[in-house]
ModelCIF file with pLDDT and N, C-alpha, C, O atoms, coordinates in Angstrom:
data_MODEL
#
_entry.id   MODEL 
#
_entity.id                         1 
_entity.type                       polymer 
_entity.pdbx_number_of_molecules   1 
#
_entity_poly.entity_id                      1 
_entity_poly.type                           'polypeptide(L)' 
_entity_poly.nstd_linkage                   no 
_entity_poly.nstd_monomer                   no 
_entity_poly.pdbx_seq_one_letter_code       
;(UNK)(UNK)(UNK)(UNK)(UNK)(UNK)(UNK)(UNK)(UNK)(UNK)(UNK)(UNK)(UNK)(UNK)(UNK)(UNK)
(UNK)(UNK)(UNK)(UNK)(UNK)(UNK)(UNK)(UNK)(UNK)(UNK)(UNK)(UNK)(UNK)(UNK)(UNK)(UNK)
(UNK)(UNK)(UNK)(UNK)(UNK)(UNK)(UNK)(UNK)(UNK)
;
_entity_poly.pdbx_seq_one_letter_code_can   XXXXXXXXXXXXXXXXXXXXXXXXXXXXXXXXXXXXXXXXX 
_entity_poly.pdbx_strand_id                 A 
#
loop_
_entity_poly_seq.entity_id 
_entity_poly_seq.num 
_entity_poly_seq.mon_id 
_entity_poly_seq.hetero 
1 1  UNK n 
1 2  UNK n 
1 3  UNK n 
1 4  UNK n 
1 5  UNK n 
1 6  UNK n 
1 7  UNK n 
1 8  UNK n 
1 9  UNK n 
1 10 UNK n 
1 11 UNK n 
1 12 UNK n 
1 13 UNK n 
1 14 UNK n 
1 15 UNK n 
1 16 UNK n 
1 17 UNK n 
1 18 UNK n 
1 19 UNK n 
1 20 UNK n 
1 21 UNK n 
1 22 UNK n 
1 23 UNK n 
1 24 UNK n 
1 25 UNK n 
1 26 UNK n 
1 27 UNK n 
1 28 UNK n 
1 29 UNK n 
1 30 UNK n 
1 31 UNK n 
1 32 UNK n 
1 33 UNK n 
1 34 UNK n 
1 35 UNK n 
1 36 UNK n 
1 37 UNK n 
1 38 UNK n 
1 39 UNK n 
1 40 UNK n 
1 41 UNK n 
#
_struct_asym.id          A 
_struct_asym.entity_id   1 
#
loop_
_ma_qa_metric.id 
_ma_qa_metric.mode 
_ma_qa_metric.name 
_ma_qa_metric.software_group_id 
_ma_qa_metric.type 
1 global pLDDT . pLDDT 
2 local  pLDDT . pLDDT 
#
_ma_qa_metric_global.metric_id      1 
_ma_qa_metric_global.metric_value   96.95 
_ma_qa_metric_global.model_id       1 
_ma_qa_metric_global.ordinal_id     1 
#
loop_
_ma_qa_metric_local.label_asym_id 
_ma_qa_metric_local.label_comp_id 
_ma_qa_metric_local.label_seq_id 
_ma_qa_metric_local.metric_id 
_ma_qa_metric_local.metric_value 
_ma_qa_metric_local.model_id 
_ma_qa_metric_local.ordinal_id 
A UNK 1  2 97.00 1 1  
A UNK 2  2 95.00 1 2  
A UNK 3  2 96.00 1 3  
A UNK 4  2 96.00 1 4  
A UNK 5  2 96.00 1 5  
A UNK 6  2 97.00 1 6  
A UNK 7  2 96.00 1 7  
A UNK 8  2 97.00 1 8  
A UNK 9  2 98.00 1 9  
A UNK 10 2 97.00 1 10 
A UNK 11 2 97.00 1 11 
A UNK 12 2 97.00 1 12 
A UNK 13 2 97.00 1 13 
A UNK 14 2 96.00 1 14 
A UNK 15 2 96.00 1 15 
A UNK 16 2 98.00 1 16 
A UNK 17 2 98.00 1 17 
A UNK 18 2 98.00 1 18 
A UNK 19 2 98.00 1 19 
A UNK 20 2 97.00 1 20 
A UNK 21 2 95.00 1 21 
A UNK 22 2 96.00 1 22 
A UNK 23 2 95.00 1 23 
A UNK 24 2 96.00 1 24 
A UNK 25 2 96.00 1 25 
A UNK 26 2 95.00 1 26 
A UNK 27 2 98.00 1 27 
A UNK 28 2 98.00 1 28 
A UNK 29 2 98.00 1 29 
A UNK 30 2 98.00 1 30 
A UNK 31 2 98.00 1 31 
A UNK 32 2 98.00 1 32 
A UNK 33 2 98.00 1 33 
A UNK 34 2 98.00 1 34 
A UNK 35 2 98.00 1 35 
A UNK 36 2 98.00 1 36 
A UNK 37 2 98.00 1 37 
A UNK 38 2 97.00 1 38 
A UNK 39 2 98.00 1 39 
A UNK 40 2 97.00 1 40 
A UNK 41 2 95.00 1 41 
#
loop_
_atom_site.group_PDB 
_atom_site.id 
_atom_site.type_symbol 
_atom_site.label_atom_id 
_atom_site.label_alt_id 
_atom_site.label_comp_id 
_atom_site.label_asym_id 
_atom_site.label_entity_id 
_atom_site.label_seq_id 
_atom_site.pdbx_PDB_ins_code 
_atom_site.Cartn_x 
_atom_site.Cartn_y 
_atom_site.Cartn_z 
_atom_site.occupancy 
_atom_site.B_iso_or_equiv 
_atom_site.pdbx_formal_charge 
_atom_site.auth_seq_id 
_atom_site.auth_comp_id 
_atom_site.auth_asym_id 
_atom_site.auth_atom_id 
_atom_site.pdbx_PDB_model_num 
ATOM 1   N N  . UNK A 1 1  ? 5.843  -19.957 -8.399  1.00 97.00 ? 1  UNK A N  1 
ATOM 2   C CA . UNK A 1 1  ? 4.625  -19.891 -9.200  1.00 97.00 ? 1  UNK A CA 1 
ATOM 3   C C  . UNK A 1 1  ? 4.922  -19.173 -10.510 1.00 97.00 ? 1  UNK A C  1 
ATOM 4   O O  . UNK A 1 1  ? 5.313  -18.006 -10.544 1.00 97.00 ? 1  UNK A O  1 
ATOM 5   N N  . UNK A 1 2  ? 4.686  -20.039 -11.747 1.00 95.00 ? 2  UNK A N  1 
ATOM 6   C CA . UNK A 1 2  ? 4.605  -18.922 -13.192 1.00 95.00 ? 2  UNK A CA 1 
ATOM 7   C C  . UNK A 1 2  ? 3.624  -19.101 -13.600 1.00 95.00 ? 2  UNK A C  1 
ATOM 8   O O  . UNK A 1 2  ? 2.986  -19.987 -13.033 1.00 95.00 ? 2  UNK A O  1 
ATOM 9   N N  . UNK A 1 3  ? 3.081  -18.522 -14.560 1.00 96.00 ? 3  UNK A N  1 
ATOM 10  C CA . UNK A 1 3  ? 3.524  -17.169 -14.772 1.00 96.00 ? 3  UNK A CA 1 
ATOM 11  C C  . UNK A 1 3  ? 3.285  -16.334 -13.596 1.00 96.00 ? 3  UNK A C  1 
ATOM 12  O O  . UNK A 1 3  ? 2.438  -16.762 -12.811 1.00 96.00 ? 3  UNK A O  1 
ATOM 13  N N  . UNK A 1 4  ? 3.970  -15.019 -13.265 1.00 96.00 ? 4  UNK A N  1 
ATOM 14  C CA . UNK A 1 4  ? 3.260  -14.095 -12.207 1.00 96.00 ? 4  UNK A CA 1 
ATOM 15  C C  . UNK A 1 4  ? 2.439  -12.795 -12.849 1.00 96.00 ? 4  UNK A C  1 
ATOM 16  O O  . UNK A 1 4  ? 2.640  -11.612 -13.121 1.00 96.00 ? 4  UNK A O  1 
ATOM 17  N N  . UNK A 1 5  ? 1.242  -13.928 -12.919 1.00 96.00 ? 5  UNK A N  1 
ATOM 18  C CA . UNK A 1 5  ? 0.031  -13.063 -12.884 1.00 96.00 ? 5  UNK A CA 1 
ATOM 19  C C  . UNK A 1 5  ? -0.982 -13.442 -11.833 1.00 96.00 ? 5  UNK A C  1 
ATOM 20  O O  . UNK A 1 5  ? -0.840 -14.433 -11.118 1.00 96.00 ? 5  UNK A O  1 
ATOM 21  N N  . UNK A 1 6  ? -2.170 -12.488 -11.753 1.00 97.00 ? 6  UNK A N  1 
ATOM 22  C CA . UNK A 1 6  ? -3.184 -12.207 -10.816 1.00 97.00 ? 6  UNK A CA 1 
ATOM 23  C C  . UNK A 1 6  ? -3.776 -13.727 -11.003 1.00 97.00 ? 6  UNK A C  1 
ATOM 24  O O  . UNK A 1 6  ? -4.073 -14.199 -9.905  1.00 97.00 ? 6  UNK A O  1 
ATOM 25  N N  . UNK A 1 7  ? -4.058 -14.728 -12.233 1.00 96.00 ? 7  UNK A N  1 
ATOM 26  C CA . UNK A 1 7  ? -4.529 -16.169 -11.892 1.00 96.00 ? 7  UNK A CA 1 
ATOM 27  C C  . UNK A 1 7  ? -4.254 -16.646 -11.540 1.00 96.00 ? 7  UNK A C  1 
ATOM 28  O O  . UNK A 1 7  ? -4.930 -17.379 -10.819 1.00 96.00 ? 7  UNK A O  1 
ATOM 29  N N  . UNK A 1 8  ? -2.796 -16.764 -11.679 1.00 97.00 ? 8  UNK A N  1 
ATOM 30  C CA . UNK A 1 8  ? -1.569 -18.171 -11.046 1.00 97.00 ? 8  UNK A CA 1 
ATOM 31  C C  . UNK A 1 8  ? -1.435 -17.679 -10.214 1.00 97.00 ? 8  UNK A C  1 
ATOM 32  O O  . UNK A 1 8  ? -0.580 -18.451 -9.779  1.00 97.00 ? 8  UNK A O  1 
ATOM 33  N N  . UNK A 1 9  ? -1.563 -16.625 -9.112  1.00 98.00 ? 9  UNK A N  1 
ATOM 34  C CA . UNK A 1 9  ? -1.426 -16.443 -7.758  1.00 98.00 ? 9  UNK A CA 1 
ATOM 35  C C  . UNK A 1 9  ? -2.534 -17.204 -7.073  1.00 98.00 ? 9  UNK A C  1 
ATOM 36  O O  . UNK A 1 9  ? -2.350 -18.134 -6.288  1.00 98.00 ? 9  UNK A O  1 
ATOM 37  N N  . UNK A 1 10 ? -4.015 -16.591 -7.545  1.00 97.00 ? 10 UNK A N  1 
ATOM 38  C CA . UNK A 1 10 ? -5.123 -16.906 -7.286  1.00 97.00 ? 10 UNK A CA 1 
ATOM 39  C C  . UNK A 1 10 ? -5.173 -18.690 -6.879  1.00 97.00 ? 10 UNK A C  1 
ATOM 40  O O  . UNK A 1 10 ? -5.385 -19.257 -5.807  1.00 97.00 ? 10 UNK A O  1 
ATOM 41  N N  . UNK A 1 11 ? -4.894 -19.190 -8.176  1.00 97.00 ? 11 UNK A N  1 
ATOM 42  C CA . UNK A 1 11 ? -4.793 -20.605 -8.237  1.00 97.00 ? 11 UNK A CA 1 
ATOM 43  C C  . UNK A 1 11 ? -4.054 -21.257 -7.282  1.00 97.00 ? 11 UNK A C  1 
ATOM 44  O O  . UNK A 1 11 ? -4.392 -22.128 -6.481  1.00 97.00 ? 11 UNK A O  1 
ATOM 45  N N  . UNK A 1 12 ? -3.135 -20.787 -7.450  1.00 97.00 ? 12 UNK A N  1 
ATOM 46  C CA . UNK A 1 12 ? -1.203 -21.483 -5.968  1.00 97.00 ? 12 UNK A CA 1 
ATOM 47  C C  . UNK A 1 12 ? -2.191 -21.185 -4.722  1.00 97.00 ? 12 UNK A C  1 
ATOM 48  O O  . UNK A 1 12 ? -2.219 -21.991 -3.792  1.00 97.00 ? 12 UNK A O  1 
ATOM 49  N N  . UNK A 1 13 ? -3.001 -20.026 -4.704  1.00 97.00 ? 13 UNK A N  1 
ATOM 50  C CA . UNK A 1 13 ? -3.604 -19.851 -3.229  1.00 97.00 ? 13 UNK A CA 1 
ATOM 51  C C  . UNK A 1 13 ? -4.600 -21.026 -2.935  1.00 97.00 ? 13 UNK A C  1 
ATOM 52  O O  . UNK A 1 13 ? -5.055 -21.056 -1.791  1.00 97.00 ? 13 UNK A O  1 
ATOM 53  N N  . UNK A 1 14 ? -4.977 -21.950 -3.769  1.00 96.00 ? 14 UNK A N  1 
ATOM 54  C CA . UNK A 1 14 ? -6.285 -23.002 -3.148  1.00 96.00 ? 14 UNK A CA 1 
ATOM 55  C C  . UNK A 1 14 ? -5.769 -24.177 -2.504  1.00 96.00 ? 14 UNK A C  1 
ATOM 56  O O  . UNK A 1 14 ? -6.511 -24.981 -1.939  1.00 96.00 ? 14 UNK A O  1 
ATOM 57  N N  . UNK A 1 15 ? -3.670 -24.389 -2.617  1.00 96.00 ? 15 UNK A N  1 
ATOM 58  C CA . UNK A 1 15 ? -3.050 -25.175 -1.987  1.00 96.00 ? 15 UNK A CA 1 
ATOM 59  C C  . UNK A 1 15 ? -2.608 -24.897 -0.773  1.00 96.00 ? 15 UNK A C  1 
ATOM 60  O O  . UNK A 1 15 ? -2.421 -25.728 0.115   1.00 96.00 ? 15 UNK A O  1 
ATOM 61  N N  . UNK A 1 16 ? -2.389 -23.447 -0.682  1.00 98.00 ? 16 UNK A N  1 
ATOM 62  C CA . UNK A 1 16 ? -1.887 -22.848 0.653   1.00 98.00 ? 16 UNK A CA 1 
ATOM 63  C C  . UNK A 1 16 ? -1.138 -21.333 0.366   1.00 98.00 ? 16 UNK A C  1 
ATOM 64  O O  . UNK A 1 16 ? -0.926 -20.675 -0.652  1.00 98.00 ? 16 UNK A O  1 
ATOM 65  N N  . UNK A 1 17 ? -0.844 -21.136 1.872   1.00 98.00 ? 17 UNK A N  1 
ATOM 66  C CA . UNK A 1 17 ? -0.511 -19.121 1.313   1.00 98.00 ? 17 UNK A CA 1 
ATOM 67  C C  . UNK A 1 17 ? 0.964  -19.240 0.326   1.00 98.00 ? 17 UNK A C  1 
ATOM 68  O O  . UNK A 1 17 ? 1.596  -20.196 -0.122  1.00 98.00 ? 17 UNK A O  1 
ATOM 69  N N  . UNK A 1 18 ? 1.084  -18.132 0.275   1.00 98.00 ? 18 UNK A N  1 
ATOM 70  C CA . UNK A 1 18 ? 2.309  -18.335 -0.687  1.00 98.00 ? 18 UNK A CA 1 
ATOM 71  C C  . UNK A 1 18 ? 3.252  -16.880 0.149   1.00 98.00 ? 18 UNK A C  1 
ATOM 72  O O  . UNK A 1 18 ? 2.751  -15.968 0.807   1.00 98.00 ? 18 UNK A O  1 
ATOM 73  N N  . UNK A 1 19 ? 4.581  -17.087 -0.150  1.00 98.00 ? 19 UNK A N  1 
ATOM 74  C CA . UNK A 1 19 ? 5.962  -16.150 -0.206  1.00 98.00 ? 19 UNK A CA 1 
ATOM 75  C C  . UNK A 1 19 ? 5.423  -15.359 -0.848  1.00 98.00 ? 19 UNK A C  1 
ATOM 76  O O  . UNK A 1 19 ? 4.597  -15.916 -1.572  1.00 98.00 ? 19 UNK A O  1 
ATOM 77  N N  . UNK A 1 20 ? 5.455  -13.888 -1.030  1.00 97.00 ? 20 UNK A N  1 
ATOM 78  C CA . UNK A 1 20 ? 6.030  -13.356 -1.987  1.00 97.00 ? 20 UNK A CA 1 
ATOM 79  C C  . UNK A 1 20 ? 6.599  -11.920 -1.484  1.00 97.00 ? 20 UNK A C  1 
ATOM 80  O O  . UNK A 1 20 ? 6.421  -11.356 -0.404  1.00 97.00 ? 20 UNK A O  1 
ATOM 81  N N  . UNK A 1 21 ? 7.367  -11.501 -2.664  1.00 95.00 ? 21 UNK A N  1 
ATOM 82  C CA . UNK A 1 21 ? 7.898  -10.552 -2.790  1.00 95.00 ? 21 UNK A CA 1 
ATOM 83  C C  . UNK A 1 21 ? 7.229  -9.289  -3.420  1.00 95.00 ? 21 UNK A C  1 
ATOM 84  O O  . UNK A 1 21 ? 6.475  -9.347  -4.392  1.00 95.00 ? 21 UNK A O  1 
ATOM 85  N N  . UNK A 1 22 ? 7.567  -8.189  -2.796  1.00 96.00 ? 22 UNK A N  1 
ATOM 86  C CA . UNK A 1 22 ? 6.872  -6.364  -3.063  1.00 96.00 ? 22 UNK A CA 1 
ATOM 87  C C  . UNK A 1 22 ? 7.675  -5.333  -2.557  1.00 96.00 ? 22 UNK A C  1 
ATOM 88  O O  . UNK A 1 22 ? 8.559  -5.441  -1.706  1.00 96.00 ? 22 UNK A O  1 
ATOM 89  N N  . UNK A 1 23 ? 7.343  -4.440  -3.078  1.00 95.00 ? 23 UNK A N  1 
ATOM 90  C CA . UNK A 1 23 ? 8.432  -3.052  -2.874  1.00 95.00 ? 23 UNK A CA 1 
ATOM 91  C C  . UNK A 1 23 ? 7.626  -2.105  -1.877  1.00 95.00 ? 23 UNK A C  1 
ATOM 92  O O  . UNK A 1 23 ? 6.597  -1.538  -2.242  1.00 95.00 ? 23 UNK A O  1 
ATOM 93  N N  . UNK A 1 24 ? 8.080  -1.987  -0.776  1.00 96.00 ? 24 UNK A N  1 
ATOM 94  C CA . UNK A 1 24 ? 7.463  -1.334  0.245   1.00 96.00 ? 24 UNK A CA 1 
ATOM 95  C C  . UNK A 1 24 ? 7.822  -0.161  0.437   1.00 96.00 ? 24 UNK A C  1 
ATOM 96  O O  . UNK A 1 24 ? 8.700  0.048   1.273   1.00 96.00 ? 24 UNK A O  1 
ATOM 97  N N  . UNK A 1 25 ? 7.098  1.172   -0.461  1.00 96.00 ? 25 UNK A N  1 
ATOM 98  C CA . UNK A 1 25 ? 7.934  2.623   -0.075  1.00 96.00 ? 25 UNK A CA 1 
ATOM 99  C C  . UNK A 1 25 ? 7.762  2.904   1.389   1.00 96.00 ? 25 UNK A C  1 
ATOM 100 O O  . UNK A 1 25 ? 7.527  1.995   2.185   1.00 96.00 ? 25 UNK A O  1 
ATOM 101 N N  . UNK A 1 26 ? 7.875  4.135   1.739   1.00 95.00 ? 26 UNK A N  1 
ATOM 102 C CA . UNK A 1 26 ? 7.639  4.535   3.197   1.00 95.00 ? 26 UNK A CA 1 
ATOM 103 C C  . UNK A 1 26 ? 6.556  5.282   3.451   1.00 95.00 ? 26 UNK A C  1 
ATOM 104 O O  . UNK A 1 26 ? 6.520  6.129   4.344   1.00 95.00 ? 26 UNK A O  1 
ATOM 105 N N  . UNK A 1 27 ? 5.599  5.006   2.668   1.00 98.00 ? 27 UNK A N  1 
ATOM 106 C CA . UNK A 1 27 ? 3.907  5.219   3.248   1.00 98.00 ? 27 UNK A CA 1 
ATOM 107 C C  . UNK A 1 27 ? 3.332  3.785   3.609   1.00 98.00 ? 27 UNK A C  1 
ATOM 108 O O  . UNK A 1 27 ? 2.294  3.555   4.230   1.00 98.00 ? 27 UNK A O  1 
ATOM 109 N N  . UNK A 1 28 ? 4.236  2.866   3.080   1.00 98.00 ? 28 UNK A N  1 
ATOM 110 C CA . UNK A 1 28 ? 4.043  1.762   3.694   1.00 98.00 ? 28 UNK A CA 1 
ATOM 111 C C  . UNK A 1 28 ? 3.403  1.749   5.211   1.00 98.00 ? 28 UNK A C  1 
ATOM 112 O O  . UNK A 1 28 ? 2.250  1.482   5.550   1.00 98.00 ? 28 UNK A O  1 
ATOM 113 N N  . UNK A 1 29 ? 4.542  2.128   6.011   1.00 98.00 ? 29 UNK A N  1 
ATOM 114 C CA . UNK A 1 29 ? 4.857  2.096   7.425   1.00 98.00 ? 29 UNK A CA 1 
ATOM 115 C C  . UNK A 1 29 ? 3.752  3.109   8.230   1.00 98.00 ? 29 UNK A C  1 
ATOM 116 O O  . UNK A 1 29 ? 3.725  3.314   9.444   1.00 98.00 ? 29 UNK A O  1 
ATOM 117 N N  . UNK A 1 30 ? 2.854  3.679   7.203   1.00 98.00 ? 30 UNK A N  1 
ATOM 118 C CA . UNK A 1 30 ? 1.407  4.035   8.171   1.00 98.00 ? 30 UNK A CA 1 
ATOM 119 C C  . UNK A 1 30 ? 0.445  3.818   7.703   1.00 98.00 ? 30 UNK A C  1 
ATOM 120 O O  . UNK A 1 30 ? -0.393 4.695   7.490   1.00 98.00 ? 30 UNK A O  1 
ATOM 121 N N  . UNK A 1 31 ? 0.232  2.116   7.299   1.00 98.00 ? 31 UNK A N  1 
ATOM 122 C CA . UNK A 1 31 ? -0.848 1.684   6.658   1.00 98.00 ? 31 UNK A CA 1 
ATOM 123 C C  . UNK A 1 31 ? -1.848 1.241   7.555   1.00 98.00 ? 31 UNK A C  1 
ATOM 124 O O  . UNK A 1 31 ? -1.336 0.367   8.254   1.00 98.00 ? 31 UNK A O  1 
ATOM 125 N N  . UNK A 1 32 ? -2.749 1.381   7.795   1.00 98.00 ? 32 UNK A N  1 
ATOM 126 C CA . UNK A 1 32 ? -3.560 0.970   9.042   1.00 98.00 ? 32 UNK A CA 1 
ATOM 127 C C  . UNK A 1 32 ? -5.108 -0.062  8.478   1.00 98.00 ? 32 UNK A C  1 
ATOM 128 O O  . UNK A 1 32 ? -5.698 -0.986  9.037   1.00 98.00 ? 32 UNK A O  1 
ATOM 129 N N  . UNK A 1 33 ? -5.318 0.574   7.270   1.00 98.00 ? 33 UNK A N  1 
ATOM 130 C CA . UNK A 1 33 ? -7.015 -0.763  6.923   1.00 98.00 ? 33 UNK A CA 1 
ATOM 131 C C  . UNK A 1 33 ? -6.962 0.024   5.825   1.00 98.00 ? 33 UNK A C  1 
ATOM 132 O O  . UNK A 1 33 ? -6.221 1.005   5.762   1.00 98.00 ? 33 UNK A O  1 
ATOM 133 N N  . UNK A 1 34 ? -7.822 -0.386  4.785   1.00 98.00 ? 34 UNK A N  1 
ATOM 134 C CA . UNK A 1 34 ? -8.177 -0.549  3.382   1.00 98.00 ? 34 UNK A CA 1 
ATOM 135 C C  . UNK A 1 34 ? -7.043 -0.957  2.421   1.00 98.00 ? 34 UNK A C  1 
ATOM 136 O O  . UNK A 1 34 ? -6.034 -1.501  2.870   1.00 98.00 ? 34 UNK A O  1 
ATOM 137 N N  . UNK A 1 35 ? -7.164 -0.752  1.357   1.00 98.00 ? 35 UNK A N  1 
ATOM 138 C CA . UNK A 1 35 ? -6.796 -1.439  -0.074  1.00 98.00 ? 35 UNK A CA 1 
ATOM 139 C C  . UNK A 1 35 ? -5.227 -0.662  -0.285  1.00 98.00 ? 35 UNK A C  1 
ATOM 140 O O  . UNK A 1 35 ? -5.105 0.428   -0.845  1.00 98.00 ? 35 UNK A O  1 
ATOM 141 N N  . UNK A 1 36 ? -4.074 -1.468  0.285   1.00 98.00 ? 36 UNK A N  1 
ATOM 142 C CA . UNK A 1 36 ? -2.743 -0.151  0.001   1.00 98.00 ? 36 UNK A CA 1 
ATOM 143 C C  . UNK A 1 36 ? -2.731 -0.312  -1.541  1.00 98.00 ? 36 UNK A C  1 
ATOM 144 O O  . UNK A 1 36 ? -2.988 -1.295  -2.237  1.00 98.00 ? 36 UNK A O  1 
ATOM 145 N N  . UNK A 1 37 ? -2.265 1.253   -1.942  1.00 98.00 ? 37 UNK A N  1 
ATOM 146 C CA . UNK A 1 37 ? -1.617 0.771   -3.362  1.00 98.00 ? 37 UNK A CA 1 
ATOM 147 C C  . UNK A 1 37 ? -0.983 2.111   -2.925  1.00 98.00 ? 37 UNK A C  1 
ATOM 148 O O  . UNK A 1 37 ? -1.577 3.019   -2.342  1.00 98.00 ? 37 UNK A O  1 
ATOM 149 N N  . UNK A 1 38 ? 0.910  2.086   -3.468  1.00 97.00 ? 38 UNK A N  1 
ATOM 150 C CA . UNK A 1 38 ? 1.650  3.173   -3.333  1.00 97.00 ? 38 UNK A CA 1 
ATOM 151 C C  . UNK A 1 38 ? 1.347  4.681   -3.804  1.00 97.00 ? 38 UNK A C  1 
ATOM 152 O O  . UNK A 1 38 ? 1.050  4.954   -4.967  1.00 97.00 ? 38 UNK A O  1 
ATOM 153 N N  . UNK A 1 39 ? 1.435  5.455   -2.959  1.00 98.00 ? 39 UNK A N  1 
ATOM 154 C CA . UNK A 1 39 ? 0.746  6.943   -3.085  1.00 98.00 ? 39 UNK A CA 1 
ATOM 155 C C  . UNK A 1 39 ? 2.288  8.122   -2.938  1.00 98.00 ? 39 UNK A C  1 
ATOM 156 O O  . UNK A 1 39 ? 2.375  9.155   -3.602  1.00 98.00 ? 39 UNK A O  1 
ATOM 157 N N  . UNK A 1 40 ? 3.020  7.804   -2.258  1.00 97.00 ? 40 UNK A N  1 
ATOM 158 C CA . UNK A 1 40 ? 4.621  8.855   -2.089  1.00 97.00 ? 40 UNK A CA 1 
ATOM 159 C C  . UNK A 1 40 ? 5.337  7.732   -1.562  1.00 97.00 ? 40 UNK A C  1 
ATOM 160 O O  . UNK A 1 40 ? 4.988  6.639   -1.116  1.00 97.00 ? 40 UNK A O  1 
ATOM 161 N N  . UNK A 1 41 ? 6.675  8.432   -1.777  1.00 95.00 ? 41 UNK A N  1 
ATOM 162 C CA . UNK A 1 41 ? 7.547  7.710   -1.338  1.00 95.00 ? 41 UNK A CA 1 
ATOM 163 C C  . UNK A 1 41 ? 8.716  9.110   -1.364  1.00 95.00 ? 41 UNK A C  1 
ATOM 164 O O  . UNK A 1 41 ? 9.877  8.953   -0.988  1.00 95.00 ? 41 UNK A O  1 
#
């Protein structure tokens, strides 16, 4: 998908899910419900 922005994701999503790639620190690994966005690592 290009460009990689927040539309052209949006958009690629009305054909089906998509791959992608993200950087998972290690607060990752006790994420349990709401909105992650990286906090420590």
């Amino acid at each position: 998908v290009s460009p990689d922005t927040t539309a052209a994701y949006k958009a690629a999503l009305q054909y089906g899910p998509l791959d992608v790639a993200l950087r998972a620190p290690d607060d990752w690994y006790f994420y349990k419900s709401g909105v992650y966005s990286p906090v420590i690592e």
